[in-house]
PDB file of N, CA and C in Angstrom:
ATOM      1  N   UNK A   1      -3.348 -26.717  28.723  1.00  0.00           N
ATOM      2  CA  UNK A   1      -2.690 -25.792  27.834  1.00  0.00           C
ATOM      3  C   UNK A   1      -1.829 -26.589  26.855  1.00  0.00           C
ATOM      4  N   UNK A   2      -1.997 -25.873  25.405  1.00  0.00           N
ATOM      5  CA  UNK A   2      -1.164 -26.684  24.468  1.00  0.00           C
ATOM      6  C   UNK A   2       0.213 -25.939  24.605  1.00  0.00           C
ATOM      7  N   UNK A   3       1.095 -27.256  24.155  1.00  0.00           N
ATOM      8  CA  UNK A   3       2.269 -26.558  23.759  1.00  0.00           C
ATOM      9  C   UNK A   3       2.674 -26.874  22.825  1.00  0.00           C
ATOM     10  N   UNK A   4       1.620 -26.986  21.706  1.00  0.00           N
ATOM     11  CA  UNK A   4       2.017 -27.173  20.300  1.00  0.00           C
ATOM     12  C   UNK A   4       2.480 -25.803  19.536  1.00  0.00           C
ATOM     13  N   UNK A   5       3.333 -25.386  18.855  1.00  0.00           N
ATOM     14  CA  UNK A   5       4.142 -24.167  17.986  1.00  0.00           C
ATOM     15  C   UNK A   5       4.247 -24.853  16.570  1.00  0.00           C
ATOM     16  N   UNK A   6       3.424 -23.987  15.993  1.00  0.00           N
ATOM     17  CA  UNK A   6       3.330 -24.363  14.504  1.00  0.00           C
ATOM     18  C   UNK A   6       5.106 -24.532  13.760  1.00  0.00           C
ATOM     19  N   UNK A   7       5.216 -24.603  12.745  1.00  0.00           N
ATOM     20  CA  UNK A   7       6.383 -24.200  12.461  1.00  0.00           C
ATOM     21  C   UNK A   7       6.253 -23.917  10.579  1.00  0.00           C
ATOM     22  N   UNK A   8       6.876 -23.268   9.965  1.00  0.00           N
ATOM     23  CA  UNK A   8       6.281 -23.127   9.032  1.00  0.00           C
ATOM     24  C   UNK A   8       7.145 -24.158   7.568  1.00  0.00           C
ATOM     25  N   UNK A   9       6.674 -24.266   6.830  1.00  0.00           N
ATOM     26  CA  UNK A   9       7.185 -25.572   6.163  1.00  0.00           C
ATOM     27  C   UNK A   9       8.512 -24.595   5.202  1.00  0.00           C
ATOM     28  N   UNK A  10       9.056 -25.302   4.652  1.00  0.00           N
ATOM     29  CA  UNK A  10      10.147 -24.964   3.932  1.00  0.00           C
ATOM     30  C   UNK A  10       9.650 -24.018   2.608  1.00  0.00           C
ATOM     31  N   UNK A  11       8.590 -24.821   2.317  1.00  0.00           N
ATOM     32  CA  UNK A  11       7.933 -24.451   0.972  1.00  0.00           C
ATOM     33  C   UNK A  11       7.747 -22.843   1.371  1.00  0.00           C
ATOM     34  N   UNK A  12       6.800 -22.842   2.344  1.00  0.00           N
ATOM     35  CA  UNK A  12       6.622 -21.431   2.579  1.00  0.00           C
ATOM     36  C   UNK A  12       7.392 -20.396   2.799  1.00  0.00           C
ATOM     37  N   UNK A  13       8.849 -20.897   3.419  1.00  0.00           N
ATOM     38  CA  UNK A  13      10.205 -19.917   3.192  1.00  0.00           C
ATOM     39  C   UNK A  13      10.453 -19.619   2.433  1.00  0.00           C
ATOM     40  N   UNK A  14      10.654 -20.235   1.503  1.00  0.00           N
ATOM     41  CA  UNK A  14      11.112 -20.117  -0.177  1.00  0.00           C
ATOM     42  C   UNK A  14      10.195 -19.613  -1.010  1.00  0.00           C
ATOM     43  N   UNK A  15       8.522 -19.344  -0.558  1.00  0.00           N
ATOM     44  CA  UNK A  15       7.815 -18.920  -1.432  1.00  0.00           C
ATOM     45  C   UNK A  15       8.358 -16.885  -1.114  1.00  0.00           C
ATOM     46  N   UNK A  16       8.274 -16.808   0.277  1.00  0.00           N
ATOM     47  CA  UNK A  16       8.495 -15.396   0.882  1.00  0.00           C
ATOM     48  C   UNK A  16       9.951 -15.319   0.715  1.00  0.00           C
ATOM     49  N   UNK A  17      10.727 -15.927   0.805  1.00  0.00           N
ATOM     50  CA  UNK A  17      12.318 -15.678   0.089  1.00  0.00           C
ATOM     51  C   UNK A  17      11.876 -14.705  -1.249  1.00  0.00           C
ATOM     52  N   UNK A  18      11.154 -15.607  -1.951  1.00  0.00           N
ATOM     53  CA  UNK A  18      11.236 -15.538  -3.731  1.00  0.00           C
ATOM     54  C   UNK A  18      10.205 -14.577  -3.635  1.00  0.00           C
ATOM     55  N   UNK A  19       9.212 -13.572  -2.984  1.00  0.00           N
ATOM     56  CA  UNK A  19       8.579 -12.953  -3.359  1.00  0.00           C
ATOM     57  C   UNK A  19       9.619 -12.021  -2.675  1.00  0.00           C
ATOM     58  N   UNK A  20      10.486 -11.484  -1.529  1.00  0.00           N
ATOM     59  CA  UNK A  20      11.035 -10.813  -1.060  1.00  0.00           C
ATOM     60  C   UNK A  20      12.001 -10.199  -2.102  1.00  0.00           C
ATOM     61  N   UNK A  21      12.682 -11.008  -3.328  1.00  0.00           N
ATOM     62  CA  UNK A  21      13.510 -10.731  -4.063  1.00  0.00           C
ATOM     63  C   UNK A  21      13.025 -10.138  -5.294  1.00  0.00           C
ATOM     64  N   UNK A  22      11.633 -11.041  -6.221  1.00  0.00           N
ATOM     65  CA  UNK A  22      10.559 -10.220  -6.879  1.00  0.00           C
ATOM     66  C   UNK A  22      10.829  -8.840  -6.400  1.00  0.00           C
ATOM     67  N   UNK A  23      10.012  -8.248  -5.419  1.00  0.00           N
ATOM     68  CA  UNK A  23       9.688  -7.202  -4.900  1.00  0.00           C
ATOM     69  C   UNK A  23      10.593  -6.245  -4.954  1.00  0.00           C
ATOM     70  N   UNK A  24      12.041  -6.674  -4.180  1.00  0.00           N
ATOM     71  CA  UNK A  24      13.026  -5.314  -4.528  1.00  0.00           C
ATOM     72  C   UNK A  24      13.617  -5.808  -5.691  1.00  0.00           C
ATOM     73  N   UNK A  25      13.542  -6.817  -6.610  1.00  0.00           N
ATOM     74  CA  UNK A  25      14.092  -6.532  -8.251  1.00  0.00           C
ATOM     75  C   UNK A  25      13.145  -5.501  -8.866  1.00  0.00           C
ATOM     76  N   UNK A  26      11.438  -5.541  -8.422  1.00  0.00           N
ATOM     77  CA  UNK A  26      11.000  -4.954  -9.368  1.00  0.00           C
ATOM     78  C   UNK A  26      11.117  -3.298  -8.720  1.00  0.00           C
ATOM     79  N   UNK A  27      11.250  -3.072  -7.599  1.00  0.00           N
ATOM     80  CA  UNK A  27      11.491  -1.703  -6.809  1.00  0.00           C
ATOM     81  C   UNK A  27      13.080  -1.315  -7.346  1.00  0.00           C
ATOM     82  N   UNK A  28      13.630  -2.142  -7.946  1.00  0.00           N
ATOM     83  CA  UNK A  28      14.973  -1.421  -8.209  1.00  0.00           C
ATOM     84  C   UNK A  28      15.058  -1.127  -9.950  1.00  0.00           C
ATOM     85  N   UNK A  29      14.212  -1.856 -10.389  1.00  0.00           N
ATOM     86  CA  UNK A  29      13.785  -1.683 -11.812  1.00  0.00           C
ATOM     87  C   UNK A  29      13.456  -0.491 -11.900  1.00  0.00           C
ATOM     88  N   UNK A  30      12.164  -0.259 -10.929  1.00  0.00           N
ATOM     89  CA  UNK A  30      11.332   0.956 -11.339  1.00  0.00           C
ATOM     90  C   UNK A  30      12.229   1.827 -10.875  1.00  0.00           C
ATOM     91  N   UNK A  31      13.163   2.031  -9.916  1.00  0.00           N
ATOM     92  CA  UNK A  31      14.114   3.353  -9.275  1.00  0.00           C
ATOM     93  C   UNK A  31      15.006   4.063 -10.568  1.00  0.00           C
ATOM     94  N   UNK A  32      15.293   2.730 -10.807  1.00  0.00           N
ATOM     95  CA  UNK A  32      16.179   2.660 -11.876  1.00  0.00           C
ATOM     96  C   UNK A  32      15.898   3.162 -13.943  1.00  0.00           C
ATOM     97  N   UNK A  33      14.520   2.819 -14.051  1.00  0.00           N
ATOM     98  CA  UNK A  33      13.667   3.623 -15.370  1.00  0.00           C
ATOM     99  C   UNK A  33      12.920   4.677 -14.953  1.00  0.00           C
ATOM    100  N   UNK A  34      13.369   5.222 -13.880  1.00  0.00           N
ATOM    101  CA  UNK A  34      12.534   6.515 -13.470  1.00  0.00           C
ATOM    102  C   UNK A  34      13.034   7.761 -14.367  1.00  0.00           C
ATOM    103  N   UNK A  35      12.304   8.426 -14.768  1.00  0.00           N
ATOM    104  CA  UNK A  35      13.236   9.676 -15.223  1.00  0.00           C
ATOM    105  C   UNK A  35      13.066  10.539 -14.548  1.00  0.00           C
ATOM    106  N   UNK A  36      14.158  10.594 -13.709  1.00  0.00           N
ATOM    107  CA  UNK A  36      14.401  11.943 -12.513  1.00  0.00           C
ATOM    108  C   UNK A  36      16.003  11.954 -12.302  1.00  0.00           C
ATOM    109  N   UNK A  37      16.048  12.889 -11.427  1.00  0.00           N
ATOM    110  CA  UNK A  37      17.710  12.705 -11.576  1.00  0.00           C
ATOM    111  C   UNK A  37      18.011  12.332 -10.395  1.00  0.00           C
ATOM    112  N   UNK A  38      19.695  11.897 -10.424  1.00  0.00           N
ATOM    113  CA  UNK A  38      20.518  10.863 -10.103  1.00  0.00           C
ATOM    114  C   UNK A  38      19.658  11.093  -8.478  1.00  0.00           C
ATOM    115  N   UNK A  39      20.047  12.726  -7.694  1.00  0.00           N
ATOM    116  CA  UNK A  39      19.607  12.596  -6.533  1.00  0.00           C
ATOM    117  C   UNK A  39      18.086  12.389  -6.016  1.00  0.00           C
ATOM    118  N   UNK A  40      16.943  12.212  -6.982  1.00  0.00           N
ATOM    119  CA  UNK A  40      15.726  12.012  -6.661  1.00  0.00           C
ATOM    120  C   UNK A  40      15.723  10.575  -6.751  1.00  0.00           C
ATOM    121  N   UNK A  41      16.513  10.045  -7.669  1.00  0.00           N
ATOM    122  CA  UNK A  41      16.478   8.090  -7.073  1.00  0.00           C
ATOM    123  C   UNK A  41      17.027   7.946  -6.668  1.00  0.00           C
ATOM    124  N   UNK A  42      18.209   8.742  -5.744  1.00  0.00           N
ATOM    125  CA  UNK A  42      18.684   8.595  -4.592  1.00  0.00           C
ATOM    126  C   UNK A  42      17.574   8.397  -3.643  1.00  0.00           C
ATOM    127  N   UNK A  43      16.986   9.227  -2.801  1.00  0.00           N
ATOM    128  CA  UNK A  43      16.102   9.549  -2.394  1.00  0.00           C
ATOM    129  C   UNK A  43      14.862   8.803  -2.119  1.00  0.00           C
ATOM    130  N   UNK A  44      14.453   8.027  -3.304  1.00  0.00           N
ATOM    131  CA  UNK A  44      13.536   6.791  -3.845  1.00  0.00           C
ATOM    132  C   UNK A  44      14.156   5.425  -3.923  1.00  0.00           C
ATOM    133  N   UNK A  45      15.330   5.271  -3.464  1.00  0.00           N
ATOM    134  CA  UNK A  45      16.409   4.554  -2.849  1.00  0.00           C
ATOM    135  C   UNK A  45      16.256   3.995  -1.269  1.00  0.00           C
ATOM    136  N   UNK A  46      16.887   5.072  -0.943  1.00  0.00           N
ATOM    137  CA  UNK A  46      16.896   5.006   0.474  1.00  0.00           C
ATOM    138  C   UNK A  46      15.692   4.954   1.031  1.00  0.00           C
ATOM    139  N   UNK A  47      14.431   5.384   0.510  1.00  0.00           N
ATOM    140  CA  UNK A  47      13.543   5.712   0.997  1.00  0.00           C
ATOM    141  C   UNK A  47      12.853   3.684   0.947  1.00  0.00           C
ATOM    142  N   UNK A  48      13.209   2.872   0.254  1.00  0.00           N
ATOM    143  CA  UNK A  48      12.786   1.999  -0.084  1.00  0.00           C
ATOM    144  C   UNK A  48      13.300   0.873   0.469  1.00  0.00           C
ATOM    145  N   UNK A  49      15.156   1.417   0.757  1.00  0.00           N
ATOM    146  CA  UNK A  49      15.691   0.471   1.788  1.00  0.00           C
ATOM    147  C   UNK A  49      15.035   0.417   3.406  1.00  0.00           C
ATOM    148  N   UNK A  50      14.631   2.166   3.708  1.00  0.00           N
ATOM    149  CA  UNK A  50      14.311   2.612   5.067  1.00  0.00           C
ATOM    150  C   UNK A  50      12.596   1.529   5.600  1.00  0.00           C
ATOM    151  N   UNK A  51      11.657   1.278   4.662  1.00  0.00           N
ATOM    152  CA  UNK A  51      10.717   1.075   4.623  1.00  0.00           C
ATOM    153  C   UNK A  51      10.737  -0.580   4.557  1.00  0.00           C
ATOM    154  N   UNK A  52      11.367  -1.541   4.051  1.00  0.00           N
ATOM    155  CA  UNK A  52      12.079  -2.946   3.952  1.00  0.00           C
ATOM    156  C   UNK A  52      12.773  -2.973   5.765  1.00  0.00           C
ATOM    157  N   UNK A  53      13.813  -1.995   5.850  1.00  0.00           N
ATOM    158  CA  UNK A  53      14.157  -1.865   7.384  1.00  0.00           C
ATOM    159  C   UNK A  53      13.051  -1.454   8.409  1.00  0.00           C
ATOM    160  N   UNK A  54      12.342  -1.070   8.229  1.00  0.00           N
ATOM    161  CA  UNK A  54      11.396  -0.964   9.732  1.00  0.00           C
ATOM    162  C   UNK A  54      10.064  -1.616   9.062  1.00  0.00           C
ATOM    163  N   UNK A  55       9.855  -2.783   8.048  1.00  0.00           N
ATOM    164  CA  UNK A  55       9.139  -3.316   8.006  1.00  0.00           C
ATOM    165  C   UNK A  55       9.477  -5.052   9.038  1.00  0.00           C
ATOM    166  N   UNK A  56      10.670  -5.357   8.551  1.00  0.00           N
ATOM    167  CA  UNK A  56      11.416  -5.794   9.439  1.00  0.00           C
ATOM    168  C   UNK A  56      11.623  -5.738  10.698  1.00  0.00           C
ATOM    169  N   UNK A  57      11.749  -4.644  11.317  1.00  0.00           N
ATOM    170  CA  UNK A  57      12.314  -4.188  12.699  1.00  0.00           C
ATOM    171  C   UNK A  57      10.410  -4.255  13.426  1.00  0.00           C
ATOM    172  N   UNK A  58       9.260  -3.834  12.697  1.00  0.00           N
ATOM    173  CA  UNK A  58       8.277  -4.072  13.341  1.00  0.00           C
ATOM    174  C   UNK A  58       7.794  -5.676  13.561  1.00  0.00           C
ATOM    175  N   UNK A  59       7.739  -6.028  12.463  1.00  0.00           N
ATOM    176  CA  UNK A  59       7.811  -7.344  12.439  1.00  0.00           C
ATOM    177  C   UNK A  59       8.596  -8.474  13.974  1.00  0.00           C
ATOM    178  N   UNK A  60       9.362  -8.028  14.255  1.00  0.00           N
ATOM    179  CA  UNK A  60      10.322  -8.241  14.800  1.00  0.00           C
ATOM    180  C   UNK A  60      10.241  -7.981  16.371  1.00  0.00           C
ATOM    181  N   UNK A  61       8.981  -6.414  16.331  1.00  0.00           N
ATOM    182  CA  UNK A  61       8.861  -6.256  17.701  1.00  0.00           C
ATOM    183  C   UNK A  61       7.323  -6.654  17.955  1.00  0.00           C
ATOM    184  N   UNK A  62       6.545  -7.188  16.922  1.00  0.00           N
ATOM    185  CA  UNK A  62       5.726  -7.704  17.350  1.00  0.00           C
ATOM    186  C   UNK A  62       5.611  -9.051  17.666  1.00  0.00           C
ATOM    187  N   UNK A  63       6.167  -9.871  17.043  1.00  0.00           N
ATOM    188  CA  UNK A  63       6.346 -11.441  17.269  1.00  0.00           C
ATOM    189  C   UNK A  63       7.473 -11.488  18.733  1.00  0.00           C
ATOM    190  N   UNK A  64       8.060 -10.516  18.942  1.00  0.00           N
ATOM    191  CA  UNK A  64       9.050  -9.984  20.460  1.00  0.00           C
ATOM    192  C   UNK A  64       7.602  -9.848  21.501  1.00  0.00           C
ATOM    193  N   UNK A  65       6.858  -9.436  21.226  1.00  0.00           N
ATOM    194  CA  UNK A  65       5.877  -8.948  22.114  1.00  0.00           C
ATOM    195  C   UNK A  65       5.023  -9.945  22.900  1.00  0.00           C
ATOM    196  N   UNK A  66       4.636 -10.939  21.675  1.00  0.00           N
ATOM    197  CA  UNK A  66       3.540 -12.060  21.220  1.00  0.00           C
ATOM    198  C   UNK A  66       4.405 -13.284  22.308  1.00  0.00           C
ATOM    199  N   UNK A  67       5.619 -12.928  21.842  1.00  0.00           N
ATOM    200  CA  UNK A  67       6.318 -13.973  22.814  1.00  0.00           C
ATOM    201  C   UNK A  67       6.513 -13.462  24.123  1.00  0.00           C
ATOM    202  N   UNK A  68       6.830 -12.810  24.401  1.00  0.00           N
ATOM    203  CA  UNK A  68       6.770 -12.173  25.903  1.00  0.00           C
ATOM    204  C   UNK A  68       5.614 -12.239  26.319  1.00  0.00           C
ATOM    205  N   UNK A  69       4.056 -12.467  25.505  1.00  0.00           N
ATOM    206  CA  UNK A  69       3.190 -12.259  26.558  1.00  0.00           C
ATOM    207  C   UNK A  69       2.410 -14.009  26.606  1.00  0.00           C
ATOM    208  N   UNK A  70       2.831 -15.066  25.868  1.00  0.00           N
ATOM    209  CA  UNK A  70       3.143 -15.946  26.401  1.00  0.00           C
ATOM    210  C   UNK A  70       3.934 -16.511  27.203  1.00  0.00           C
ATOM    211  N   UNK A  71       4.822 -16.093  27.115  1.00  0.00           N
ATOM    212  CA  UNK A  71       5.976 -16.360  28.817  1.00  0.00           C
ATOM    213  C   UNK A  71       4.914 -15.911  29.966  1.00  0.00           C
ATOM    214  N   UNK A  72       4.306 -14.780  30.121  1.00  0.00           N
ATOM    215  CA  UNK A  72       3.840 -14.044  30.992  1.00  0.00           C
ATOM    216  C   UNK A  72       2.797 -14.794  31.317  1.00  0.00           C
ATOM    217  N   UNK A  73       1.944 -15.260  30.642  1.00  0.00           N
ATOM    218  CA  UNK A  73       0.784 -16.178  30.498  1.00  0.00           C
ATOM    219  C   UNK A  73       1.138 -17.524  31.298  1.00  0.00           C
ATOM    220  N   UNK A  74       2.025 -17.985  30.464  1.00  0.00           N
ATOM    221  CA  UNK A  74       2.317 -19.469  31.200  1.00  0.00           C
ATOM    222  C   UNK A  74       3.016 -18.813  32.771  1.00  0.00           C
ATOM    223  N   UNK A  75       3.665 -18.273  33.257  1.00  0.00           N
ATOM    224  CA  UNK A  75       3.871 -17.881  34.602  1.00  0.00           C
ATOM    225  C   UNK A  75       2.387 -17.716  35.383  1.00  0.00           C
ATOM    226  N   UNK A  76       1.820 -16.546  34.577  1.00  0.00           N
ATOM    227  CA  UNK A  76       0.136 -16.705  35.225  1.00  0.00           C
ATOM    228  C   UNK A  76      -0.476 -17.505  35.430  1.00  0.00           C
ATOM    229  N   UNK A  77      -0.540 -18.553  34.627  1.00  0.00           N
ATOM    230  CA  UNK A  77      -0.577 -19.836  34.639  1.00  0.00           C
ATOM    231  C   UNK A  77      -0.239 -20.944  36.143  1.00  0.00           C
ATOM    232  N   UNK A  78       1.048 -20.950  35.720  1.00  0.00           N
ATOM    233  CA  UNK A  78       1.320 -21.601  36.951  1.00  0.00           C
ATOM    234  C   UNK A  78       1.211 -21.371  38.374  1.00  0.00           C
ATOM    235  N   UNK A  79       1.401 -19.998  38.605  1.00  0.00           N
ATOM    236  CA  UNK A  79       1.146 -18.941  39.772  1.00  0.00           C
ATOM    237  C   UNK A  79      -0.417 -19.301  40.130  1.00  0.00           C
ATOM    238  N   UNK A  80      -0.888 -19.323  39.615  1.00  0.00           N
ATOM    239  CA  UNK A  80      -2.957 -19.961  39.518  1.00  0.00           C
ATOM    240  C   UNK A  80      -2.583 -21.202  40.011  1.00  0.00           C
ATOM    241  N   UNK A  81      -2.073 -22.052  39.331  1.00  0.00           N
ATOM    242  CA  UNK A  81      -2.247 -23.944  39.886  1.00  0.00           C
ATOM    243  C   UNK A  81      -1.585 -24.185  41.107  1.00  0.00           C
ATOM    244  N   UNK A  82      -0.699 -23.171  41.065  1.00  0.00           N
ATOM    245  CA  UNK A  82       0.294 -23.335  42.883  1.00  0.00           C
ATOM    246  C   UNK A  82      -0.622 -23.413  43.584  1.00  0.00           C
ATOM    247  N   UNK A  83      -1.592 -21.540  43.406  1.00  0.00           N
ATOM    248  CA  UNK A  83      -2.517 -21.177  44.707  1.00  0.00           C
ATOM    249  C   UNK A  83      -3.991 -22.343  44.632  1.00  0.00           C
ATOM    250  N   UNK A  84      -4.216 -22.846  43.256  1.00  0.00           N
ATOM    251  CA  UNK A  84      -5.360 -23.380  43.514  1.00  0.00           C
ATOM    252  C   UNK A  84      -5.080 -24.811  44.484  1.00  0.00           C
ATOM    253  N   UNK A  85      -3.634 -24.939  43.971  1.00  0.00           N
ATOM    254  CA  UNK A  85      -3.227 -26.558  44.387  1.00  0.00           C
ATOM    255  C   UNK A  85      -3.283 -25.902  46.284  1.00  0.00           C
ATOM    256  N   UNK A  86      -2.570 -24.790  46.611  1.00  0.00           N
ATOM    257  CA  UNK A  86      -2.746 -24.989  47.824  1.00  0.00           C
ATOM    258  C   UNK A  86      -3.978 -24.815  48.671  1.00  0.00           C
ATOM    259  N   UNK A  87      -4.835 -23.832  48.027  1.00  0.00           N
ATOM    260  CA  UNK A  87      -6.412 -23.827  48.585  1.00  0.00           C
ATOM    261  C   UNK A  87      -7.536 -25.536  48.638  1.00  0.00           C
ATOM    262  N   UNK A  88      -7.093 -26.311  48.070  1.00  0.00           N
ATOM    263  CA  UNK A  88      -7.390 -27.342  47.370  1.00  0.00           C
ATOM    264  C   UNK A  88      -7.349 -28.152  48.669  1.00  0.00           C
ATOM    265  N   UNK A  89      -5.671 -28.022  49.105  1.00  0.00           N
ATOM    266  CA  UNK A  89      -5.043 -28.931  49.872  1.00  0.00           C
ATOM    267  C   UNK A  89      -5.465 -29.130  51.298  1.00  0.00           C
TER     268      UNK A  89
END
């Protein structure tokens, strides 16, 4: 079993930094030249923060998951080489 973990380079932070900020400049642009009133880009607001927040929060419970079921794995893992080591023996 490897225990190599990628890691991701700097470059690539800063590319998803800088598209993360793109994205809600241009989502606050458009909220903002909308012609509707004050409480419908309210609305198109929040609705844009809410969607950034549980894009996040999923994000978050899937890489939570991914890791928990490698922990689980490598225990399975070892739990296997105990019993094989003692059938072996």
């Amino acid at each position: 079993m490897s225990n190599f973990t990628s890691k991701p380079s700097n470059a690539w932070n800063l590319f998803t930094y800088f598209n993360f900020a793109v994205a809600a400049l241009m989502m606050a642009g458009g909220i903002w030249s909308l012609e509707a009133s004050f409480s419908a880009k309210g609305y198109y607001a929040m609705a844009a923060l809410m969607l950034v927040y549980s894009t996040a929060s999923i994000t978050k419970a899937v890489r939570d998951q991914e890791e928990n079921n490698r922990i689980y794995n490598k225990i399975e893992d070892a739990k296997t080489e105990r019993l094989l080591a003692e059938v072996s023996a």
